[in-house]
PDB file of N, CA and C in Angstrom:
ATOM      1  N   UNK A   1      -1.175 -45.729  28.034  1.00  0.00           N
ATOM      2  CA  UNK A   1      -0.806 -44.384  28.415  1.00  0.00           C
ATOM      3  C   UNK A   1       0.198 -43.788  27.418  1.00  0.00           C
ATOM      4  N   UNK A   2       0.998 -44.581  27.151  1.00  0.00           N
ATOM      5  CA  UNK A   2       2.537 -44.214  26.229  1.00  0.00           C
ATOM      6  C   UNK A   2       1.181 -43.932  24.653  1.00  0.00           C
ATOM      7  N   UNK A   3       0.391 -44.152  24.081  1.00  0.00           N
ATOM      8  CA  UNK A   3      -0.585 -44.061  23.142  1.00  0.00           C
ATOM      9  C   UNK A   3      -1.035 -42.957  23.184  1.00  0.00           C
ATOM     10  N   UNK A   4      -1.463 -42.215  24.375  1.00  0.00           N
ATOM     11  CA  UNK A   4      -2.567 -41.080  24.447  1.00  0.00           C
ATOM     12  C   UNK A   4      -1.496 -40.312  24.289  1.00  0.00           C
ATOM     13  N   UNK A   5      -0.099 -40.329  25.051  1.00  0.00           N
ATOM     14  CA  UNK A   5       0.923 -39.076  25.146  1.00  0.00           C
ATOM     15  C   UNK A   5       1.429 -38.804  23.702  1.00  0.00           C
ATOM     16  N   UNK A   6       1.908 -40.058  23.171  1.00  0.00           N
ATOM     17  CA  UNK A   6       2.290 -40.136  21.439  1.00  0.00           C
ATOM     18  C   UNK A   6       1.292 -39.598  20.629  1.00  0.00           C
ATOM     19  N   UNK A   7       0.107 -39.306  21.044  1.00  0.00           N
ATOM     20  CA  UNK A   7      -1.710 -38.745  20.307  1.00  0.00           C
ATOM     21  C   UNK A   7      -1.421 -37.555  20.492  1.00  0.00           C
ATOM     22  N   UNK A   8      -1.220 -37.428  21.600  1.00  0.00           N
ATOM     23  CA  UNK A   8      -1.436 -35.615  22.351  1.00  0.00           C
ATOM     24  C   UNK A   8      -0.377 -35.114  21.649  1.00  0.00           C
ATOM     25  N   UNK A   9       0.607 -35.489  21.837  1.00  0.00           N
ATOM     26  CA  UNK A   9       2.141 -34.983  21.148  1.00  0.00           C
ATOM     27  C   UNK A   9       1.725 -34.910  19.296  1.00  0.00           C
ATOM     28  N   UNK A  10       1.466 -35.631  18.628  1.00  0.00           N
ATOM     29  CA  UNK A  10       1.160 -35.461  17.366  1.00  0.00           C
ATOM     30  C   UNK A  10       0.324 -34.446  17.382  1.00  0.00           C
ATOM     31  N   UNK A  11      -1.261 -34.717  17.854  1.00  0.00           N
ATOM     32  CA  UNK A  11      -2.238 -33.551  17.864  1.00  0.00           C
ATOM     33  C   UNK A  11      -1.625 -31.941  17.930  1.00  0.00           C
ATOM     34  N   UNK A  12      -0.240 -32.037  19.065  1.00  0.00           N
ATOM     35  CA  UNK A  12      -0.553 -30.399  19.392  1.00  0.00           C
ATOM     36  C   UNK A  12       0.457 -30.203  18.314  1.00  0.00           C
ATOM     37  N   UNK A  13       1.392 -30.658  17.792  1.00  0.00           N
ATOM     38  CA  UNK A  13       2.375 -30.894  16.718  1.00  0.00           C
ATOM     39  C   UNK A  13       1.738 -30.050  15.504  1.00  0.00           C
ATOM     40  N   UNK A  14       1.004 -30.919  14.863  1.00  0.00           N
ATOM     41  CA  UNK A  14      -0.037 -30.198  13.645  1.00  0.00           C
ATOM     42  C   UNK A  14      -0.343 -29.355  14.274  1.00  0.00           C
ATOM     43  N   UNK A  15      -1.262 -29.229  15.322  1.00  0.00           N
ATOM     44  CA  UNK A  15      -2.384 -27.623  15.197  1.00  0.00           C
ATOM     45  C   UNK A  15      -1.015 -26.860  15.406  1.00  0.00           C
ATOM     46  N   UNK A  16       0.013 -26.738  15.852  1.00  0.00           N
ATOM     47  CA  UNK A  16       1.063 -25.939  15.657  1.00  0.00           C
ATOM     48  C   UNK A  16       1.522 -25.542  14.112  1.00  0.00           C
ATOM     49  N   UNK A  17       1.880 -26.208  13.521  1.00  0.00           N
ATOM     50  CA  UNK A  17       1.739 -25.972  12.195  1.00  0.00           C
ATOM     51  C   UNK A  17       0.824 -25.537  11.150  1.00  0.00           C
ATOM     52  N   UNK A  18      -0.132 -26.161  11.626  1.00  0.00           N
ATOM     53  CA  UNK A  18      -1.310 -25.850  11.160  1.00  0.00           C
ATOM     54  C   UNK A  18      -2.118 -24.073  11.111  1.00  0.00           C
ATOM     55  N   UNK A  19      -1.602 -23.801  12.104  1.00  0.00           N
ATOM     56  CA  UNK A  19      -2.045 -22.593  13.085  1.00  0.00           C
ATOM     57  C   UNK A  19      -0.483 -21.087  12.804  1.00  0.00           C
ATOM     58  N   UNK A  20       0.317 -21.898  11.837  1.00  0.00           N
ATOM     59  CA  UNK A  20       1.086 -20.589  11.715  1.00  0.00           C
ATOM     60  C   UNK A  20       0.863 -19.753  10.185  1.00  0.00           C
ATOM     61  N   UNK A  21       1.370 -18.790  10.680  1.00  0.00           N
ATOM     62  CA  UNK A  21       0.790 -17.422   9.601  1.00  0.00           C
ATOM     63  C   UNK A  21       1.246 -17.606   8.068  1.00  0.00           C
ATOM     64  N   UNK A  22       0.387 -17.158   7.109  1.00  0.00           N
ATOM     65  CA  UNK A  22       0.872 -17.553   5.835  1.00  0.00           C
ATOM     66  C   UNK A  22       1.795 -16.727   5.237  1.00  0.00           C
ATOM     67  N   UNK A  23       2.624 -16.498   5.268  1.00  0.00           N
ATOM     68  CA  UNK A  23       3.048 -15.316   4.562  1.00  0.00           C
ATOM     69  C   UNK A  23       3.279 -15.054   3.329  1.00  0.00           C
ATOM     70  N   UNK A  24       2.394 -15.702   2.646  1.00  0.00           N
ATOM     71  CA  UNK A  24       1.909 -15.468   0.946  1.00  0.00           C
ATOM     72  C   UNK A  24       1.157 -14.413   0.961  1.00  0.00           C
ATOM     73  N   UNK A  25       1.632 -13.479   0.030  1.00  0.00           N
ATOM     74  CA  UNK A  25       1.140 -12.232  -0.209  1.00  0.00           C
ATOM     75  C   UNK A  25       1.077 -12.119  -1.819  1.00  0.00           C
ATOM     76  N   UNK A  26      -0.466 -11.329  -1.800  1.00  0.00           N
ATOM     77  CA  UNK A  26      -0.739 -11.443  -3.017  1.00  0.00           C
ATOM     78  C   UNK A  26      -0.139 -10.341  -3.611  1.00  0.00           C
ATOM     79  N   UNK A  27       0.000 -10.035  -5.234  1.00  0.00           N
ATOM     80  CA  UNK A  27       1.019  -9.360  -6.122  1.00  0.00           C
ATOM     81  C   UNK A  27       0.265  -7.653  -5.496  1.00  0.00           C
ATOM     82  N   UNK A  28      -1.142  -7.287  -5.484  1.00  0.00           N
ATOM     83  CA  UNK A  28      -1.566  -6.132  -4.793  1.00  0.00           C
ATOM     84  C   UNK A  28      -1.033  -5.744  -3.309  1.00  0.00           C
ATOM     85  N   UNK A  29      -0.522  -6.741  -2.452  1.00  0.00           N
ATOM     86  CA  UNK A  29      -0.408  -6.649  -0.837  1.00  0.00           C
ATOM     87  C   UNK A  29       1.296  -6.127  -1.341  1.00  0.00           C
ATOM     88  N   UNK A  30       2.041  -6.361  -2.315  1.00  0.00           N
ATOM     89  CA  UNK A  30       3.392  -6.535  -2.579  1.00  0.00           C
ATOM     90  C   UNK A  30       3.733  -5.076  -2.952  1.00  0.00           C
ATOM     91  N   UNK A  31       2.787  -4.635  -3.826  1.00  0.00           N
ATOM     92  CA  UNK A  31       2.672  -3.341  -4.073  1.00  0.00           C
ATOM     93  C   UNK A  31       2.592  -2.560  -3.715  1.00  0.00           C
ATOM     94  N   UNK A  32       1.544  -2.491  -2.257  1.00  0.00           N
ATOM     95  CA  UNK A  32       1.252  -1.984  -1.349  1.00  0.00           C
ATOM     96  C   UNK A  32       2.443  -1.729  -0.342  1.00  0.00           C
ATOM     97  N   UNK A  33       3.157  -3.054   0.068  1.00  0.00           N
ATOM     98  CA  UNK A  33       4.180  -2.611   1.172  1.00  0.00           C
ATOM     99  C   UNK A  33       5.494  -2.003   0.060  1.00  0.00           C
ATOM    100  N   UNK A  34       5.826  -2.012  -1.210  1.00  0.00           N
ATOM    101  CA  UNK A  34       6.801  -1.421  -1.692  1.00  0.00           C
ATOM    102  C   UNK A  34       6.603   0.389  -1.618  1.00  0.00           C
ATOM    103  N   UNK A  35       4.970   0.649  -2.181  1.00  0.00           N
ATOM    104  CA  UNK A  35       4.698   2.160  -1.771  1.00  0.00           C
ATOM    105  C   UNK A  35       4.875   2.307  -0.382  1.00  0.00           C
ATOM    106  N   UNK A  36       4.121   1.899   0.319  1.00  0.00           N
ATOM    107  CA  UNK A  36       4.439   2.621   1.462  1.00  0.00           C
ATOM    108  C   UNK A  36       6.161   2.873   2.073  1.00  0.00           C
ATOM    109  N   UNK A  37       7.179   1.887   1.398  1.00  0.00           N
ATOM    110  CA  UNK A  37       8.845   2.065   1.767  1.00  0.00           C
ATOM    111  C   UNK A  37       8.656   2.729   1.282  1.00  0.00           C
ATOM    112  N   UNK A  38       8.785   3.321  -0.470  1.00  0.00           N
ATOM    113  CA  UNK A  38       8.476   4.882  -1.513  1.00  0.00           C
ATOM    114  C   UNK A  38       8.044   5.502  -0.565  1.00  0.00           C
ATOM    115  N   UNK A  39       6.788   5.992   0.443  1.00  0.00           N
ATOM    116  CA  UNK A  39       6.517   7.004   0.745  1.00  0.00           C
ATOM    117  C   UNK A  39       7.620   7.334   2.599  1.00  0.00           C
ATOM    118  N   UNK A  40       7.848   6.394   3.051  1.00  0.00           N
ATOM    119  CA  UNK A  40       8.484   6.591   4.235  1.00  0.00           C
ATOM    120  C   UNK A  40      10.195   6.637   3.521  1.00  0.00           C
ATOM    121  N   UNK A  41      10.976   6.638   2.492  1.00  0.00           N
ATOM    122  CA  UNK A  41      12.046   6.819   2.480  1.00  0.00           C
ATOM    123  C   UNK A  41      11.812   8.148   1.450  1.00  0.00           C
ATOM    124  N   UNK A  42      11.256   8.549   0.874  1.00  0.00           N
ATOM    125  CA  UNK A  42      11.059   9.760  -0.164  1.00  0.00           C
ATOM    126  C   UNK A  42      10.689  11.031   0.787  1.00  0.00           C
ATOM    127  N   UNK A  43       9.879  10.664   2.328  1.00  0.00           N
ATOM    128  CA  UNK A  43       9.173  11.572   2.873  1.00  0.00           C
ATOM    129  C   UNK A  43       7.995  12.348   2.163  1.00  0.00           C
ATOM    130  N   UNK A  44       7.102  11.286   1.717  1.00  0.00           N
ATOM    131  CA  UNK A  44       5.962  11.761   0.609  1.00  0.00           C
ATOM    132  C   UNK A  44       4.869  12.025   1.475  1.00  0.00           C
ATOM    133  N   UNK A  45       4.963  13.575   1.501  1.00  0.00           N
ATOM    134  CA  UNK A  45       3.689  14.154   1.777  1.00  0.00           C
ATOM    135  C   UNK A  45       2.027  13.967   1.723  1.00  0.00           C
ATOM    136  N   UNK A  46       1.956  13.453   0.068  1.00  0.00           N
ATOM    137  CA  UNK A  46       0.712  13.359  -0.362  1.00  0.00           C
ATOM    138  C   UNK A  46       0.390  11.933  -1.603  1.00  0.00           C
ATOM    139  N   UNK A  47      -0.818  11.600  -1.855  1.00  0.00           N
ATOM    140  CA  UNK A  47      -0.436  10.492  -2.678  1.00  0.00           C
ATOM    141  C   UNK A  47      -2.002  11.003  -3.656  1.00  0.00           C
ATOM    142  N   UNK A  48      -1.586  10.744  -4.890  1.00  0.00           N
ATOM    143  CA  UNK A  48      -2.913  11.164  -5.113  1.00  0.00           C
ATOM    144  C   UNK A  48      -3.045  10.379  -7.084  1.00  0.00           C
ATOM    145  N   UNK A  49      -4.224   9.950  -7.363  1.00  0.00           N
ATOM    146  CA  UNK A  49      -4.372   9.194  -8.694  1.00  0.00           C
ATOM    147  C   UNK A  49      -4.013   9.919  -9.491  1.00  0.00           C
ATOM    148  N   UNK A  50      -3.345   9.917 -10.632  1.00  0.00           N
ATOM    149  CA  UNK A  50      -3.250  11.223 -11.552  1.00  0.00           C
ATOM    150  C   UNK A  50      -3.231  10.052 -12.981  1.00  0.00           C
ATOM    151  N   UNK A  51      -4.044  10.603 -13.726  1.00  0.00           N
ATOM    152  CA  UNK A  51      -4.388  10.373 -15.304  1.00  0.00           C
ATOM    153  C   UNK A  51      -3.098  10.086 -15.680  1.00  0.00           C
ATOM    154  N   UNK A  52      -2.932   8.874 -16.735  1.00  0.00           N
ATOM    155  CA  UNK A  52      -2.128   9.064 -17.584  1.00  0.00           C
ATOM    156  C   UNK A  52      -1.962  10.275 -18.604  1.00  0.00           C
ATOM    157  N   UNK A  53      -2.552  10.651 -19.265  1.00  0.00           N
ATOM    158  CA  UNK A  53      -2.890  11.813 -19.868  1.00  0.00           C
ATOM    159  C   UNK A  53      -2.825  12.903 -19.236  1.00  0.00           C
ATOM    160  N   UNK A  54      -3.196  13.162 -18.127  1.00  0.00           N
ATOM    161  CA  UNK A  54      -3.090  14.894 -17.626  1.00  0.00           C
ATOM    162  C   UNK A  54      -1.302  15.220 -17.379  1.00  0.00           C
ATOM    163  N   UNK A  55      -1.749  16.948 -17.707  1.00  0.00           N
ATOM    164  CA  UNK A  55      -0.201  16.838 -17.652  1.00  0.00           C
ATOM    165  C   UNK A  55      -0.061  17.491 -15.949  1.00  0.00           C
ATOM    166  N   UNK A  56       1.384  16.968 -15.357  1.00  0.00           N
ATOM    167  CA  UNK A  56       1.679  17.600 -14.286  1.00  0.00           C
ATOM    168  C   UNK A  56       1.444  18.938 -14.018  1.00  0.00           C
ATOM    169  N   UNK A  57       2.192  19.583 -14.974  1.00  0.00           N
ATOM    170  CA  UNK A  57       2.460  21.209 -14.908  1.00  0.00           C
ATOM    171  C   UNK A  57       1.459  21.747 -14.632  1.00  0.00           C
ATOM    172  N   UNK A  58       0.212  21.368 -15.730  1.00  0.00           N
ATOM    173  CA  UNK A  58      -0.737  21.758 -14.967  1.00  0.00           C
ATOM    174  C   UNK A  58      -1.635  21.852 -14.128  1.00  0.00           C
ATOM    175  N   UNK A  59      -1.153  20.828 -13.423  1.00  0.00           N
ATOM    176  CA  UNK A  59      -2.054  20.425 -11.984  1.00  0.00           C
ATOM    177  C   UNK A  59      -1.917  21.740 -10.629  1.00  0.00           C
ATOM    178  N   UNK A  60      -3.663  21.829 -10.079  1.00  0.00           N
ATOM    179  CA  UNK A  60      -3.677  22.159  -8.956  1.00  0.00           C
ATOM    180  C   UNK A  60      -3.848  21.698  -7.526  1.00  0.00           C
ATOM    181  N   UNK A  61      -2.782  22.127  -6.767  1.00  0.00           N
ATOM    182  CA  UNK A  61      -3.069  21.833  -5.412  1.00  0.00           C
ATOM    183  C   UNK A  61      -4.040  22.004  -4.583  1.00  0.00           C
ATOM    184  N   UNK A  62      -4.979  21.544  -4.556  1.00  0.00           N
ATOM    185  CA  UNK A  62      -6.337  21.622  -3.703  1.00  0.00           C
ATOM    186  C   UNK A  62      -6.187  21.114  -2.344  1.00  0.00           C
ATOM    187  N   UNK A  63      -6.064  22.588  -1.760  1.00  0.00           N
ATOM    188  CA  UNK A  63      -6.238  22.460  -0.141  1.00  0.00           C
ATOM    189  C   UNK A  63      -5.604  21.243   0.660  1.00  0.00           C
ATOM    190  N   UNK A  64      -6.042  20.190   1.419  1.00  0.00           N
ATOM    191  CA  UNK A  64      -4.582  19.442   1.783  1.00  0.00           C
ATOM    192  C   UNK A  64      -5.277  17.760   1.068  1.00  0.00           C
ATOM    193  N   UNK A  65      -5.572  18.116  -0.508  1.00  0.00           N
ATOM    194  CA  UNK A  65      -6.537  16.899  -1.186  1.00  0.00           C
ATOM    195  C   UNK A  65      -4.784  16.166  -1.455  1.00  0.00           C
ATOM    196  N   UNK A  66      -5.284  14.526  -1.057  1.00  0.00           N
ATOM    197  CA  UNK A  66      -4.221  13.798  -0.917  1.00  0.00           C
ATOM    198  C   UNK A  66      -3.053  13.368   0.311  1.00  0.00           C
ATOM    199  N   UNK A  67      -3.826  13.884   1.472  1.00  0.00           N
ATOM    200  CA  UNK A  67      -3.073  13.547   2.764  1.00  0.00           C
ATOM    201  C   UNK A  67      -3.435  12.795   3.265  1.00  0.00           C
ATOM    202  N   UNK A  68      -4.975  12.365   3.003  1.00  0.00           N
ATOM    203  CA  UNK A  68      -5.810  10.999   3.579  1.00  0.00           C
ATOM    204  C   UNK A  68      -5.641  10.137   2.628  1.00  0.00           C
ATOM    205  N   UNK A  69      -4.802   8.897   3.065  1.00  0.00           N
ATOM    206  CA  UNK A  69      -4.628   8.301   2.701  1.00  0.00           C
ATOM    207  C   UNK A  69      -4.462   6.691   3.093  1.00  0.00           C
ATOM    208  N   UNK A  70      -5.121   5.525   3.122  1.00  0.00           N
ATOM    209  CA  UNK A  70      -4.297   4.387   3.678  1.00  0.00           C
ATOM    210  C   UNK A  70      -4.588   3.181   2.924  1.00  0.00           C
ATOM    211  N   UNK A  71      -3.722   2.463   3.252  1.00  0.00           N
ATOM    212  CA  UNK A  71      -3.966   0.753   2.636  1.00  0.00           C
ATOM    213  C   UNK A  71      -4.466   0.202   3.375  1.00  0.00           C
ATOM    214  N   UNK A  72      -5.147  -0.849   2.745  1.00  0.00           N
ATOM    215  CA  UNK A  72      -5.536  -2.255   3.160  1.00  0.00           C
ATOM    216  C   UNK A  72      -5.443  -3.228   2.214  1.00  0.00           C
ATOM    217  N   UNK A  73      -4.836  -4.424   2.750  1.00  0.00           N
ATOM    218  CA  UNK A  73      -4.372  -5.221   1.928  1.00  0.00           C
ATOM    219  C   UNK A  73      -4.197  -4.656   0.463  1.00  0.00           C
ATOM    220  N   UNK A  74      -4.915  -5.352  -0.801  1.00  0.00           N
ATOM    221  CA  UNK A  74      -4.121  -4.592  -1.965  1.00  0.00           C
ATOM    222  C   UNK A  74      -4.995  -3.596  -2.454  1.00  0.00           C
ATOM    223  N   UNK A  75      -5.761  -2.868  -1.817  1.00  0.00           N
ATOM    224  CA  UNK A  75      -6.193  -1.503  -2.025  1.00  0.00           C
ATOM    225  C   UNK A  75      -5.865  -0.340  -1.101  1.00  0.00           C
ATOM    226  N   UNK A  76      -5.707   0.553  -2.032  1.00  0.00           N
ATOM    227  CA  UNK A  76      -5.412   1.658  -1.495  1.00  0.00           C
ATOM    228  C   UNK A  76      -6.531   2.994  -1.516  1.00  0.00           C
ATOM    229  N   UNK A  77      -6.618   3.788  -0.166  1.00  0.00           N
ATOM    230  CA  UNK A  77      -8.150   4.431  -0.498  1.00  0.00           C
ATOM    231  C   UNK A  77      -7.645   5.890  -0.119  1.00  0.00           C
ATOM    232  N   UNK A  78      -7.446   6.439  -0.798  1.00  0.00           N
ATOM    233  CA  UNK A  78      -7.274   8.278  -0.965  1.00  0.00           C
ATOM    234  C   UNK A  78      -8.172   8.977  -0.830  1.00  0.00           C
ATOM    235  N   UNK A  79      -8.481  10.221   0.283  1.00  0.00           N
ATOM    236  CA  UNK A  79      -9.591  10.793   0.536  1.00  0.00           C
ATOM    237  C   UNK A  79     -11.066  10.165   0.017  1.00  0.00           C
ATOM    238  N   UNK A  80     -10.817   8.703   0.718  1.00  0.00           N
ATOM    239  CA  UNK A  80     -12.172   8.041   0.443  1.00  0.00           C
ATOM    240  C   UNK A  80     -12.411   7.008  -0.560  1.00  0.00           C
ATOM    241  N   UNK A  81     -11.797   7.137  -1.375  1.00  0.00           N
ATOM    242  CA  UNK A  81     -11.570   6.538  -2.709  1.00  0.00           C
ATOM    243  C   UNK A  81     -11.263   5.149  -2.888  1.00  0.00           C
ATOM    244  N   UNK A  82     -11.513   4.660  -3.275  1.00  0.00           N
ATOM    245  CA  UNK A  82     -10.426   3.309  -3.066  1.00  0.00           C
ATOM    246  C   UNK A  82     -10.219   2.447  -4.409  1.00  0.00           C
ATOM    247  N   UNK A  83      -8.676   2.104  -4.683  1.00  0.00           N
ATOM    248  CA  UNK A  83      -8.114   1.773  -6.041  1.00  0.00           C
ATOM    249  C   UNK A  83      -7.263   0.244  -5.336  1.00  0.00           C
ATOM    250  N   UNK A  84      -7.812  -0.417  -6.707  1.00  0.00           N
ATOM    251  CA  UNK A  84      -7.074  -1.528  -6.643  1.00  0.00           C
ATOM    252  C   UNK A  84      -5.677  -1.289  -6.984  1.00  0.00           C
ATOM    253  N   UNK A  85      -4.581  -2.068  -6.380  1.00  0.00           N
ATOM    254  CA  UNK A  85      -2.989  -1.641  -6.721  1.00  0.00           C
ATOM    255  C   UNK A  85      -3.109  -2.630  -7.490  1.00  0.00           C
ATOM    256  N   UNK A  86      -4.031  -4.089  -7.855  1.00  0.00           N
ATOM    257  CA  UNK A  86      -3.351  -4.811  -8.545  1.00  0.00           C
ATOM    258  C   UNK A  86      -3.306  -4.142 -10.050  1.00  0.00           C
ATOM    259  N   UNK A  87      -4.349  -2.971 -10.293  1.00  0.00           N
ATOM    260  CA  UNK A  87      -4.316  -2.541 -11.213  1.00  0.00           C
ATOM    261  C   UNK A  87      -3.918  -0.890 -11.824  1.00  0.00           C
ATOM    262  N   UNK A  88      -2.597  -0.770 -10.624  1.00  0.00           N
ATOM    263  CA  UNK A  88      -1.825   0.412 -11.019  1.00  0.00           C
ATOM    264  C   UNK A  88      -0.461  -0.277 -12.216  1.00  0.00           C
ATOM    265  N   UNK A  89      -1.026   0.891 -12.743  1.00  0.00           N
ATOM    266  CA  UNK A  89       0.232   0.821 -13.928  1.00  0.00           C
ATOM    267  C   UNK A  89       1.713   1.130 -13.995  1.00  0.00           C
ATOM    268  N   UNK A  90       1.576   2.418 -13.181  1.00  0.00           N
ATOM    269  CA  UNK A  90       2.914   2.954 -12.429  1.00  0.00           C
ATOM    270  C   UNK A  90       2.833   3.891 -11.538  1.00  0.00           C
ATOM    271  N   UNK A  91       4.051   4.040 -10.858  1.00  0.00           N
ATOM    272  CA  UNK A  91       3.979   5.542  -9.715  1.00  0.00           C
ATOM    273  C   UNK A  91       5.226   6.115 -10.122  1.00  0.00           C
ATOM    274  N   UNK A  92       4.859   7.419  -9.604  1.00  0.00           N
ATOM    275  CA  UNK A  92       6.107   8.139  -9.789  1.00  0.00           C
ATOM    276  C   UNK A  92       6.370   9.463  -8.274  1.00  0.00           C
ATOM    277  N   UNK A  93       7.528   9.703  -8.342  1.00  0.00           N
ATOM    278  CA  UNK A  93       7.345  10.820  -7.267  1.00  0.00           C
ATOM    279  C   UNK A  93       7.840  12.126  -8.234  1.00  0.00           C
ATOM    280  N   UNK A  94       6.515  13.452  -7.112  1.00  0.00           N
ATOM    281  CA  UNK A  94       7.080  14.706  -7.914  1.00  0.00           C
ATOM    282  C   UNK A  94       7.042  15.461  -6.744  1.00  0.00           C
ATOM    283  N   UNK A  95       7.682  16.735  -7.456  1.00  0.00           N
ATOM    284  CA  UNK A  95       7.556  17.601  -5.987  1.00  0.00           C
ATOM    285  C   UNK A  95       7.126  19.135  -6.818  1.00  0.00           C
ATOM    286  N   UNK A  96       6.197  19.757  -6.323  1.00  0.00           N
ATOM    287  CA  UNK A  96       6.207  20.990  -6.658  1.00  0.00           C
ATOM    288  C   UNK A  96       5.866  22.170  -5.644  1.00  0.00           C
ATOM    289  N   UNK A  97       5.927  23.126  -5.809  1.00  0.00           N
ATOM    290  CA  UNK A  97       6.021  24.543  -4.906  1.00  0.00           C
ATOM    291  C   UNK A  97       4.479  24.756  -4.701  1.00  0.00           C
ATOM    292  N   UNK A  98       4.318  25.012  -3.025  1.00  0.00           N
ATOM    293  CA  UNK A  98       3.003  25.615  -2.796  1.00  0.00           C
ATOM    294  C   UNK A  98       3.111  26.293  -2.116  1.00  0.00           C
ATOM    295  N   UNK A  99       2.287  27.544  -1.796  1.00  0.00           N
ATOM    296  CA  UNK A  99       2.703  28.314  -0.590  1.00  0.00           C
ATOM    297  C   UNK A  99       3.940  28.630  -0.217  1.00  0.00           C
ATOM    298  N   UNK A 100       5.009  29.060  -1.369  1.00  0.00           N
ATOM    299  CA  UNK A 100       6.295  29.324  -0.372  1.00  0.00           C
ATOM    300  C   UNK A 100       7.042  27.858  -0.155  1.00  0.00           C
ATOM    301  N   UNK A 101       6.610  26.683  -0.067  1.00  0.00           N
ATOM    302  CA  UNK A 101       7.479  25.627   0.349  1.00  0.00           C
ATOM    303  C   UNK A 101       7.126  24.418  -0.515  1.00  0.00           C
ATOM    304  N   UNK A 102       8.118  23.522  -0.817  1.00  0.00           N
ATOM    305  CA  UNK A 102       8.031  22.367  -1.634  1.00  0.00           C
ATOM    306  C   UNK A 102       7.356  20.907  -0.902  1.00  0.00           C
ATOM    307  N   UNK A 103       6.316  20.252  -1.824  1.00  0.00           N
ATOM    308  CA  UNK A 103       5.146  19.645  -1.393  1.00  0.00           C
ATOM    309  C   UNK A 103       5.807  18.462  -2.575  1.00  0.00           C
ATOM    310  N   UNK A 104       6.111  16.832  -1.636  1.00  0.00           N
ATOM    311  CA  UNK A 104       6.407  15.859  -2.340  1.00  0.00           C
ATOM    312  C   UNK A 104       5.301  14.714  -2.346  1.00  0.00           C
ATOM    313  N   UNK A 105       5.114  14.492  -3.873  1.00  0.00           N
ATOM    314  CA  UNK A 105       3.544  13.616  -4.005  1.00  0.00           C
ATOM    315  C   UNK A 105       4.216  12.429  -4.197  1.00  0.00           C
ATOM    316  N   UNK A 106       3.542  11.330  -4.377  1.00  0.00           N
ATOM    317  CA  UNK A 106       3.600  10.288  -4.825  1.00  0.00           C
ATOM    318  C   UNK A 106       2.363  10.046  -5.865  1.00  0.00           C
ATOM    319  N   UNK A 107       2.480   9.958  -7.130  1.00  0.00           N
ATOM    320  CA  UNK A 107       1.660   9.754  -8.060  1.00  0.00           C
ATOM    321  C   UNK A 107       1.516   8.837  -8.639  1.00  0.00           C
ATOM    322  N   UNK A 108       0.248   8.004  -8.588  1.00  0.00           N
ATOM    323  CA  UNK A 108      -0.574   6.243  -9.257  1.00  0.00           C
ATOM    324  C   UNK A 108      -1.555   6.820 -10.368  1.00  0.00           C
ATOM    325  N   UNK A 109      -0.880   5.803 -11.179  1.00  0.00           N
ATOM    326  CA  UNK A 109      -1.718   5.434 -12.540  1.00  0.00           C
ATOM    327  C   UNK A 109      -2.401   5.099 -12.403  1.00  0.00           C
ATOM    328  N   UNK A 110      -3.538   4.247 -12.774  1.00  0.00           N
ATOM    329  CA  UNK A 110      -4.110   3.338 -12.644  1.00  0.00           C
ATOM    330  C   UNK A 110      -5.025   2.782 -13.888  1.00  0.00           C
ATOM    331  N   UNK A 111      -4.862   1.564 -14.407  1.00  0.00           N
ATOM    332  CA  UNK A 111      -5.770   1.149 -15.271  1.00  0.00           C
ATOM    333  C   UNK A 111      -7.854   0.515 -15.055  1.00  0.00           C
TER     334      UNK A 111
END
């Protein structure tokens, strides 16, 4: 009897261990939860891919393009879209005037 209890006791021991959460996160999942702090402490309106090459200034605001937005694990999918973070290069935040009131983006590179 003292055998089966010392069994049972080991058995539930491991699957206890066995059975807890990994919390290894890959370098994309890392990226992911640092933007989203960027967008909840900046109060970022919109998030949207922007070219290395294009210039800001001249960008247009298209209707409310860049409010759909969400993660999953290390991709991120913008009005549909979906970009690997492991292969953003950088972000930046901007803010510019629309309608009378100031509109704050969050802007990804991406290679």
């Amino acid at each position: 009897m003292k055998k089966f209890v010392l069994i049972f006791l080991i058995g539930v021991s491991l699957m206890t261990i066995s059975c807890q959460k990994d919390d290894e996160y890959s370098t994309g999942e890392l990226i992911a939860k640092e933007l989203q702090s960027v967008i909840k402490e900046n109060k970022i309106q919109r998030v949207m891919n922007f070219e290395i090459d294009q210039s800001w200034g001249n960008t247009w605001i298209m209707g409310g393009y860049g409010t759909s937005y969400k993660f999953e694990g290390q991709f991120i999918f913008i009005e549909g879209e979906s970009f690997n973070l492991n292969n953003l290069i950088k972000y930046q935040i901007a803010e510019k005037d629309f309608e009378n009131e100031s509109v704050k983006f969050l802007l990804l590179s991406f290679y």
